[in-house]
Protein backbone atom coordinates (compact mmCIF):
# COMPACT_ATOMS: atom_id res chain seq x y z
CA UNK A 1 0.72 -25.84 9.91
CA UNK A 2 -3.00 -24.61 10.71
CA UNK A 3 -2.55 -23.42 13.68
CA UNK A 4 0.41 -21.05 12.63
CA UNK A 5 -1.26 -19.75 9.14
CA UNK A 6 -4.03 -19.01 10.99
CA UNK A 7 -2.64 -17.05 13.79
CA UNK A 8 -4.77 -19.50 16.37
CA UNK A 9 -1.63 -19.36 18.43
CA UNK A 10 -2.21 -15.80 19.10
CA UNK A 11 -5.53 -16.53 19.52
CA UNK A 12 -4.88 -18.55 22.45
CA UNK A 13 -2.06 -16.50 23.96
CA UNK A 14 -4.93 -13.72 24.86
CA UNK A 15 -6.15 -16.30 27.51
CA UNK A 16 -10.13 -15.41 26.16
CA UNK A 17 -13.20 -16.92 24.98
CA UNK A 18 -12.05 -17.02 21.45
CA UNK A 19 -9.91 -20.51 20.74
CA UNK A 20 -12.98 -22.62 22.64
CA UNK A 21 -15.57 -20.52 19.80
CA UNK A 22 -12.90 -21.90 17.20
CA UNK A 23 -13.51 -25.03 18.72
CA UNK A 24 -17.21 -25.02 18.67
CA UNK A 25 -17.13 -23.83 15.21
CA UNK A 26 -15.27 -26.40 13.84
CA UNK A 27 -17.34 -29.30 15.68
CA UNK A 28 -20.56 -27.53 13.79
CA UNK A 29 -18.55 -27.53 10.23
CA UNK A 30 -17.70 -30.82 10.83
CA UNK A 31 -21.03 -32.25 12.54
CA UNK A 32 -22.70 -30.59 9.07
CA UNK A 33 -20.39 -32.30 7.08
CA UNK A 34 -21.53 -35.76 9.08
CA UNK A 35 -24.64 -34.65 8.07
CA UNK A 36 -24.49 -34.17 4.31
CA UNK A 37 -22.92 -37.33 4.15
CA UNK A 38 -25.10 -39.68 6.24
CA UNK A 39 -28.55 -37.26 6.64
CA UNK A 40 -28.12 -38.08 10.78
CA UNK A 41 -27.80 -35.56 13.13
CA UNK A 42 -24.80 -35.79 15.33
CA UNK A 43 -23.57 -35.18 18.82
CA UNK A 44 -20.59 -32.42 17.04
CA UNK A 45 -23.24 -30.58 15.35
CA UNK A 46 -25.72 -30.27 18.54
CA UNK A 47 -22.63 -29.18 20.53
CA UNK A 48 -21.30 -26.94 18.00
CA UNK A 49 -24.11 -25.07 17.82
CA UNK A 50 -25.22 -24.52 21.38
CA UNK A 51 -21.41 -23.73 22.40
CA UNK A 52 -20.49 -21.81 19.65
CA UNK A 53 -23.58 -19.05 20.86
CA UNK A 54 -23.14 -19.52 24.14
CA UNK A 55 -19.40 -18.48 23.98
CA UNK A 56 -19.93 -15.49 21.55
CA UNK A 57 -22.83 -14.24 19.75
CA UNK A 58 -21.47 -14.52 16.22
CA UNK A 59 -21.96 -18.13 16.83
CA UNK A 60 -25.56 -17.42 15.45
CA UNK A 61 -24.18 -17.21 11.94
CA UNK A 62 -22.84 -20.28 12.02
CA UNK A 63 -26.13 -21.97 14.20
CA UNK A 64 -28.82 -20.45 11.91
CA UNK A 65 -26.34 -21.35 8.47
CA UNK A 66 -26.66 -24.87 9.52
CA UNK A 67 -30.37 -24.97 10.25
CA UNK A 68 -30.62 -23.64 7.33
CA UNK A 69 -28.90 -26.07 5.53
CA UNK A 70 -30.73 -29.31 7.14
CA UNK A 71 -33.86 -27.00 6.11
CA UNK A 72 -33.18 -27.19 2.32
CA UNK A 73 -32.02 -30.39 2.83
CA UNK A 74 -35.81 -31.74 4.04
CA UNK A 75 -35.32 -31.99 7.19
CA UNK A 76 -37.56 -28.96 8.06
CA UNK A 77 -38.19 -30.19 11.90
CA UNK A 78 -34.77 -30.94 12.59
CA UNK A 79 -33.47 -27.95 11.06
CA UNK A 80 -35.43 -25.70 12.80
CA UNK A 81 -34.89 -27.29 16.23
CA UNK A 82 -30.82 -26.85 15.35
CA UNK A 83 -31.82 -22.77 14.83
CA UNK A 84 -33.82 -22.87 18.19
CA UNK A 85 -30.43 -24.60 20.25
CA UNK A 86 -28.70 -21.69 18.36
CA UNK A 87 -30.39 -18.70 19.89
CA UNK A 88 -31.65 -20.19 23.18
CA UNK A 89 -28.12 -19.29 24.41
CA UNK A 90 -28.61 -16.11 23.30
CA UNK A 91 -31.79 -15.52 24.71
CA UNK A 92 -31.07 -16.71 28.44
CA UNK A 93 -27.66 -14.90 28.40
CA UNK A 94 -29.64 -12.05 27.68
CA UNK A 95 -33.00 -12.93 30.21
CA UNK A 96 -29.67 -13.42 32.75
CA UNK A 97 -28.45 -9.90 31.93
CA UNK A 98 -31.78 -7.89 32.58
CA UNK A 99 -32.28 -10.23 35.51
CA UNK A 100 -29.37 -8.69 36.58
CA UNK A 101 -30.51 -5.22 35.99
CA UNK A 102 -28.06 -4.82 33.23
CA UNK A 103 -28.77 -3.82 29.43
CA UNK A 104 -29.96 -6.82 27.04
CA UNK A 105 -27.09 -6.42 25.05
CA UNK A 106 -23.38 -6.55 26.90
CA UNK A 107 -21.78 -3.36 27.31
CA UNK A 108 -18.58 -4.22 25.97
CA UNK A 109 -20.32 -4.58 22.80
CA UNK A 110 -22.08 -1.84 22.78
CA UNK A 111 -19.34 0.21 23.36
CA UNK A 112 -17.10 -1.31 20.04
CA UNK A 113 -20.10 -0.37 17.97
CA UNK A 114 -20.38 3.01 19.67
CA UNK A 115 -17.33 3.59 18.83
CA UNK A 116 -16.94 2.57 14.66
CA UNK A 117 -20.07 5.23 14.53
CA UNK A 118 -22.80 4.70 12.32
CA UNK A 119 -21.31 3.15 9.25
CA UNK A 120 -24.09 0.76 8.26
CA UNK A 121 -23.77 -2.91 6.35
CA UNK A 122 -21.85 -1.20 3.67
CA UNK A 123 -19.96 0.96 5.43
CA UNK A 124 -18.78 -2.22 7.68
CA UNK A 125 -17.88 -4.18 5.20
CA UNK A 126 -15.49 -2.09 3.41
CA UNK A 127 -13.89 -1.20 6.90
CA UNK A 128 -13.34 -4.49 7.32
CA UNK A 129 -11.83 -5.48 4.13
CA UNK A 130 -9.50 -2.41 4.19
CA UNK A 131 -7.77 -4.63 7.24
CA UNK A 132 -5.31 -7.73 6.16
CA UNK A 133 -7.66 -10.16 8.40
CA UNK A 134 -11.01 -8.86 6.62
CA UNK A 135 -8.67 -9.24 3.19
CA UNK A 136 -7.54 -12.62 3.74
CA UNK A 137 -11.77 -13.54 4.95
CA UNK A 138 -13.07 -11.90 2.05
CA UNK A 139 -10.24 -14.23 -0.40
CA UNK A 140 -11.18 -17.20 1.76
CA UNK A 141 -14.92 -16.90 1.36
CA UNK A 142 -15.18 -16.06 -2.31
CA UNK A 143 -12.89 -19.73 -2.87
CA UNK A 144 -15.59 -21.60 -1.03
CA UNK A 145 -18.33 -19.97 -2.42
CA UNK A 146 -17.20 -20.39 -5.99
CA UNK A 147 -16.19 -24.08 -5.30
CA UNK A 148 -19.42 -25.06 -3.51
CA UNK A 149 -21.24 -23.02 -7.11
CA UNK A 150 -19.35 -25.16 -8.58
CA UNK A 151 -20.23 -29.01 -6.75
CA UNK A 152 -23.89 -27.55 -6.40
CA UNK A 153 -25.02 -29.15 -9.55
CA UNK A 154 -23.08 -32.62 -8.42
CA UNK A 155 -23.87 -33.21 -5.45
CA UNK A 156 -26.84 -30.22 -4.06
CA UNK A 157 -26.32 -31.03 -0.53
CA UNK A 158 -22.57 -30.50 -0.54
CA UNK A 159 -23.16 -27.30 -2.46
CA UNK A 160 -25.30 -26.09 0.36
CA UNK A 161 -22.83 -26.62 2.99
CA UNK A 162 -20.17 -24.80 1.08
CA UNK A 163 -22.22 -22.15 0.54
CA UNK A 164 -23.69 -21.81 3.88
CA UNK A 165 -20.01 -21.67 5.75
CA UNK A 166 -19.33 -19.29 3.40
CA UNK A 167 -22.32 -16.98 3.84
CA UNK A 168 -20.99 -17.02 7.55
CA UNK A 169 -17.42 -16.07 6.38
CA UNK A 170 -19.28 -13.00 4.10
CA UNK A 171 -21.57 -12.29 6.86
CA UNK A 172 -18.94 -11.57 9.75
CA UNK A 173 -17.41 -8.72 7.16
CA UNK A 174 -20.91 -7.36 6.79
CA UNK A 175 -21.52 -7.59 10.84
CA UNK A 176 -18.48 -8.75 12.60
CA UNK A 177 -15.15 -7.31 13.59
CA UNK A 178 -11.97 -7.70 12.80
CA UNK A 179 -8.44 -7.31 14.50
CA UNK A 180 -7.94 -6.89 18.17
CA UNK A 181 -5.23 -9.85 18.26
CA UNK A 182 -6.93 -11.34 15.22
CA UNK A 183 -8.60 -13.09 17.30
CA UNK A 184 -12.64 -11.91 16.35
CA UNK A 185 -12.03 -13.64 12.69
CA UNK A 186 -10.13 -16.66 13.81
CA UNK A 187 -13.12 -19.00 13.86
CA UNK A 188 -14.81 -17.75 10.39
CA UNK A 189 -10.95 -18.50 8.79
CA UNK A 190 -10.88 -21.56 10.76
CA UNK A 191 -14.16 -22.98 9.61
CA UNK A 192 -13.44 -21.85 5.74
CA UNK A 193 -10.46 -23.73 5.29
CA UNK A 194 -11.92 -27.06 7.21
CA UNK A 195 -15.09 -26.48 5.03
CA UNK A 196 -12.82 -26.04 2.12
CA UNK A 197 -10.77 -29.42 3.15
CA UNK A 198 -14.24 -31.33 3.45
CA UNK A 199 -15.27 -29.83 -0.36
CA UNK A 200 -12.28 -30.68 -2.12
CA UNK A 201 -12.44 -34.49 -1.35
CA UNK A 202 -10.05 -37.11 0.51
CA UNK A 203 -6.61 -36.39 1.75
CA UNK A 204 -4.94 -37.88 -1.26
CA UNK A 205 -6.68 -35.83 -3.97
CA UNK A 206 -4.37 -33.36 -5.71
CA UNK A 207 -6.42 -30.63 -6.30
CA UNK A 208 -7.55 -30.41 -2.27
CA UNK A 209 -3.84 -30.66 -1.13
CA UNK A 210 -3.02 -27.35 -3.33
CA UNK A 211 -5.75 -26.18 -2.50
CA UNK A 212 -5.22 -26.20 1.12
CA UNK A 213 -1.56 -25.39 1.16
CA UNK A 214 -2.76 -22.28 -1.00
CA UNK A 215 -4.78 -20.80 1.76
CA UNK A 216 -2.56 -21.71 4.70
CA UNK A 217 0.09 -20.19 2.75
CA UNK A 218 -2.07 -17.10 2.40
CA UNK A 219 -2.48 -17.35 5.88
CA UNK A 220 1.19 -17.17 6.71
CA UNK A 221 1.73 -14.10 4.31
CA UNK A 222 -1.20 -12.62 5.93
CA UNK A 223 -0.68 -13.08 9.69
CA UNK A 224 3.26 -13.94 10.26
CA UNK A 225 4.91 -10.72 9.83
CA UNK A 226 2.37 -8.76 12.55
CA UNK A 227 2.38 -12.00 14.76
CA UNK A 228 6.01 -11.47 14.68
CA UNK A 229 7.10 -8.78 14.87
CA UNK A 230 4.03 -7.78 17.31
CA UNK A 231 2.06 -10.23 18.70
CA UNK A 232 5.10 -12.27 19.87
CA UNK A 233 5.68 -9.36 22.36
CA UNK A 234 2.80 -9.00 24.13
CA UNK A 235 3.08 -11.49 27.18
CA UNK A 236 6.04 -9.69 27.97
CA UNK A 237 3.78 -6.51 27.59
CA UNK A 238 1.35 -7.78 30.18
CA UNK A 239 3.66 -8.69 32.02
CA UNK A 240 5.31 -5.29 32.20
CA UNK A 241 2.03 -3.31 31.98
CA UNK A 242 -1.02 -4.63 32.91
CA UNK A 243 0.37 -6.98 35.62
CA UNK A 244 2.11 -4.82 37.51
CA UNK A 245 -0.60 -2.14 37.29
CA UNK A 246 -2.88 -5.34 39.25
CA UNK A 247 0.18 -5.63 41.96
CA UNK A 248 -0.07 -2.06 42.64
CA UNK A 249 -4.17 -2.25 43.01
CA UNK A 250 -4.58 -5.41 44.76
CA UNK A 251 -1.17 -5.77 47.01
CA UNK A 252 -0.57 -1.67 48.18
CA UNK A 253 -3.48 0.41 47.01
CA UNK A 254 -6.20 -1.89 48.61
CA UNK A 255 -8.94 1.05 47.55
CA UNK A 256 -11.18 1.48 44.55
CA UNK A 257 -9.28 2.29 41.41
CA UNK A 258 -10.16 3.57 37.76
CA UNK A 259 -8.37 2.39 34.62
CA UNK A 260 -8.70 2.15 30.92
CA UNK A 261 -11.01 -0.86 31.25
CA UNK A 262 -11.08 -3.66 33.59
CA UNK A 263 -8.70 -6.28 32.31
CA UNK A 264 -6.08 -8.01 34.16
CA UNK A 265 -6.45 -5.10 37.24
CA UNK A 266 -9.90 -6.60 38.63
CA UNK A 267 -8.78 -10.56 37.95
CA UNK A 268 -8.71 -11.64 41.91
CA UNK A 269 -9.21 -7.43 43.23
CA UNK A 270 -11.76 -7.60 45.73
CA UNK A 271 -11.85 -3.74 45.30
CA UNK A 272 -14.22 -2.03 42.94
CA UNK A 273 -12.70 -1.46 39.45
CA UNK A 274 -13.84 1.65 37.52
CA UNK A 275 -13.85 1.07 33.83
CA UNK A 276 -13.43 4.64 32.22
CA UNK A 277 -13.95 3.85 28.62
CA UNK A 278 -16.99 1.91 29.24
CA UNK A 279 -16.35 -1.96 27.97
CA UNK A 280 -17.58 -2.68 31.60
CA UNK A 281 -19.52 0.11 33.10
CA UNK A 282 -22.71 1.71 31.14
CA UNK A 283 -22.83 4.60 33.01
CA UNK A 284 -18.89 5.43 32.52
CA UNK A 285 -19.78 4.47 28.44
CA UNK A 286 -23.00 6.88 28.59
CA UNK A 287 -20.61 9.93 29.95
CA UNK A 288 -18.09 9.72 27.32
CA UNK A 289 -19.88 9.38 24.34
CA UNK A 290 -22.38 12.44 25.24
CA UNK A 291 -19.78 14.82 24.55
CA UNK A 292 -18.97 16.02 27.85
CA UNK A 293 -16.79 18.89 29.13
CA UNK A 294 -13.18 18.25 30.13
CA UNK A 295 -12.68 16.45 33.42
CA UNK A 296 -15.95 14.11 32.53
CA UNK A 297 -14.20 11.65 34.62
CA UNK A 298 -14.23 13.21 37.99
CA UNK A 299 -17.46 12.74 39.56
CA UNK A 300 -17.61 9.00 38.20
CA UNK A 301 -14.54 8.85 40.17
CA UNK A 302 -15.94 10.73 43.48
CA UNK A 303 -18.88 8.74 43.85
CA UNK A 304 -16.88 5.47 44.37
CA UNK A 305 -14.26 6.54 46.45
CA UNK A 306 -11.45 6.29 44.44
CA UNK A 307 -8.32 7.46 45.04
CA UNK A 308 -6.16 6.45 42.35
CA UNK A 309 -6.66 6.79 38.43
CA UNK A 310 -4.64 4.77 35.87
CA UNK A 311 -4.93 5.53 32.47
CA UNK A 312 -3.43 6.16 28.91
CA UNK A 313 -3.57 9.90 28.51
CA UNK A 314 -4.02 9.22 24.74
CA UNK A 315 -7.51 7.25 25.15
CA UNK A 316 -8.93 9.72 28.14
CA UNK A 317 -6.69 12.81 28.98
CA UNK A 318 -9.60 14.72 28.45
CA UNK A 319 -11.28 12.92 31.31
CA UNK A 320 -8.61 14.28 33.58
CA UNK A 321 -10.63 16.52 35.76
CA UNK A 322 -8.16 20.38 36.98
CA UNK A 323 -7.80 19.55 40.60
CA UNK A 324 -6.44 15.50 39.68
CA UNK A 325 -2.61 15.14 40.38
CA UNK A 326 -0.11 13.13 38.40
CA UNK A 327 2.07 10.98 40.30
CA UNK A 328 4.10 9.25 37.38
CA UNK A 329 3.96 7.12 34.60
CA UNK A 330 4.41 3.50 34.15
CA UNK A 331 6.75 3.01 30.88
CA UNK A 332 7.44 -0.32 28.72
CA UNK A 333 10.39 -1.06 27.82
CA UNK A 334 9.87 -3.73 25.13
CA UNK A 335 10.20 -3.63 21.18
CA UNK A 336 6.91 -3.83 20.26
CA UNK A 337 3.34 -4.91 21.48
CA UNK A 338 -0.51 -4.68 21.18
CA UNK A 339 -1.24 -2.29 23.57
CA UNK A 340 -3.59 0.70 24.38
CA UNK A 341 -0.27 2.76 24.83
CA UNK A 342 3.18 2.26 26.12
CA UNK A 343 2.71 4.73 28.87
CA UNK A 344 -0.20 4.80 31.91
CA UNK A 345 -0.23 7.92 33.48
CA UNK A 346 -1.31 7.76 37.42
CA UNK A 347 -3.24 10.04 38.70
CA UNK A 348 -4.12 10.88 42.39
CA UNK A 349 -7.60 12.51 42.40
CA UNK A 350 -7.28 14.30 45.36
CA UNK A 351 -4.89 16.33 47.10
CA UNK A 352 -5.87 14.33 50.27
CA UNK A 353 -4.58 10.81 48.97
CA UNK A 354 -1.07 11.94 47.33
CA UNK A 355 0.92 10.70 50.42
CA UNK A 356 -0.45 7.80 50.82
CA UNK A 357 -0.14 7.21 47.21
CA UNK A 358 3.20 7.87 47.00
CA UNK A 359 4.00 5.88 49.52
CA UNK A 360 2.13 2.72 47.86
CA UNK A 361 4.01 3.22 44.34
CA UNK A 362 7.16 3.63 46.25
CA UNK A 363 6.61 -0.48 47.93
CA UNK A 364 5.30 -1.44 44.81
CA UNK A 365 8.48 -0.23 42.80
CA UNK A 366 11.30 -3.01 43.86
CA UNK A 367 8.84 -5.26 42.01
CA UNK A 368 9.15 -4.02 38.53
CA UNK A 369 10.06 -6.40 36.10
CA UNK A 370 13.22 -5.07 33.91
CA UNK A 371 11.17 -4.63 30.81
CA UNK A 372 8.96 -1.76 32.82
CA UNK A 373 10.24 1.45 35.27
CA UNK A 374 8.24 4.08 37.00
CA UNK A 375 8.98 8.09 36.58
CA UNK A 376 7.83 10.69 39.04
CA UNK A 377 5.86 13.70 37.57
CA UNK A 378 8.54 16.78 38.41
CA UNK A 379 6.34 17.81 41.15
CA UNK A 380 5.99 14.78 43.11
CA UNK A 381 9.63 14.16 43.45
């Protein structure tokens, strides 16, 4: 029932990082939880913490939370080695990126905060919570923190790993995000309700079965209907979209291209792949949010050679430069989906290139999937 209340399915179905982080997670909750119980440090709790950093970064929540705990618990050397194994991921992934020549802090995330805007701690937190993910957090936390207030003067040690999982829980609504496939809150949700399990006692008691079955069914309310009606679409979306937009790149363009962001279109593309919006290109990210002038996007485009621009018009039509040419526009046929759009205008960026263009989309058309068809811009016909 978990894994369907808590929307880890979708989780998984994006293919990313995040269902090993709910993995780690839940080895740390649980390798705490050895620990409360038998004051030895295990083998789940080591691993939980390293892996949980090294796959994301909120993973230090979660790391430093259960130092913290083994801390208060007298174990000050042993809790303080657990915080070290939480940020030495950090730190090398970050002494790996400026070895690189890159920024210290990946662009893809520098470009999501760019892009809420200055809204502080506050101003976060009440963004989140206006969301039915950062709604059904906020609910989750608040249970576990009131129960683990509540066992604190029982049992302290069991109080403190209540309330540290549920700092974490508070802590991603203060710092963290929230949506994007649900997947960003999937291992704070995942770790409340296991730490919220472990609180409420043995498998047999009464009040931890209700309990439970409370917050999974809160889970259902909160993440079905979207998963649903939604979520349930989207391989069929990348199928239609983002897969075919690869084809085109890799099998008949065999040039540079630019896009939305990098995605699917540079998996296996030996062919430079321009990422307009920035997730993956600090230079593209520094461009757009400086204000520029209409057309920002065309000498990013001319330095690299490309000939061929595929985009959603509503993320960057003002990066269309005057003298760029639309070809067509990919459509979706398909219910619903999480996309960026349901239609990627291409764009030749040169007069130079539109025959050779056209004659690439026209190979690359037999191989559209039913769910997707291509439409000529009136003047390309």
């Amino acid at each position: 029932a978990a894994p369907f209340a808590l929307a880890t399915y979708v989780t998984a179905f994006t293919g990313m990082e995040n269902m090993a982080h709910v993995a780690a997670s839940l080895a740390t909750v649980l390798g705490l939880w050895h620990f409360v119980q038998t004051d030895r440090i295990g083998g789940f709790l080591i691993a939980g913490v390293v892996f949980a950093t090294a796959l994301r970064l909120e993973g230090l929540a979660l790391g430093m939370a259960a130092g913290g705990v083994v801390v208060l618990s007298g174990r000050t050397g042993a809790g303080l080695g657990l915080m070290a194994l939480a940020v030495l991921p950090a730190v090398l992934f970050v002494l790996f990126l400026m070895w690189l020549g890159l920024d210290p802090l990946p662009n893809s995330i520098t470009a999501k905060l760019q892009d809420t805007g200055p809204v502080g701690v506050i101003g976060k937190f009440q963004l989140n919570i206006a969301t039915y993910g950062g709604r059904y957090l906020l609910v989750l936390a608040v249970v576990v923190l009131l129960v683990s207030i509540a066992l604190y003067s029982r049992d302290r040690r069991v109080g403190l790993f209540g309330l540290a999982v549920a700092a974490v829980g508070l802590a991603h609504l203060a710092f963290g995000s929230i949506g994007w496939m649900d997947r960003y809150e999937t291992y704070a949700n995942v770790s409340l309700v296991a730490a919220l399990a472990l609180l409420l006692g043995s498998t047999t008691s009464p009040m931890q079965v209700l309990a439970v079955s409370l917050a999974l069914a809160g889970g259902v309310v909160t993440y079905a209907p979207y998963a649903l009606s939604v979520y349930a679409w989207n391989p069929a979306a990348i199928a239609a979209q983002h897969a075919q937009l690869a084809r085109l790149a890799s099998d008949h363009i065999n040039a540079p291209v630019a896009v939305n962001d990098i995605g699917y279109v540079a998996w296996a593309d030996p062919d430079y792949v321009l990422d307009l919006w920035g997730l993956a290109s600090s230079e593209a990210l520094s461009v757009r949010l400086a204000e520029p002038d209409d057309g920002w996007a065309g000498p990013l485009v001319s330095k690299r050679g490309i000939p061929l621009a595929m985009i959603y018009d509503n993320w960057l039509g003002d990066a269309v430069p005057k003298d760029w040419r639309r070809l067509g526009s990919l459509h979706l046929e398909i219910p619903n989906a999480f996309l960026g759009g349901r239609e990627v205008a291409f764009y030749a960026t040169g007069t130079a290139v539109v025959g050779d263009l056209k004659k690439a989309i026209t190979e690359w058309q037999p191989g559209l999937p039913s769910r997707a068809r291509f439409e000529w811009a009136e003047q390309t016909e």
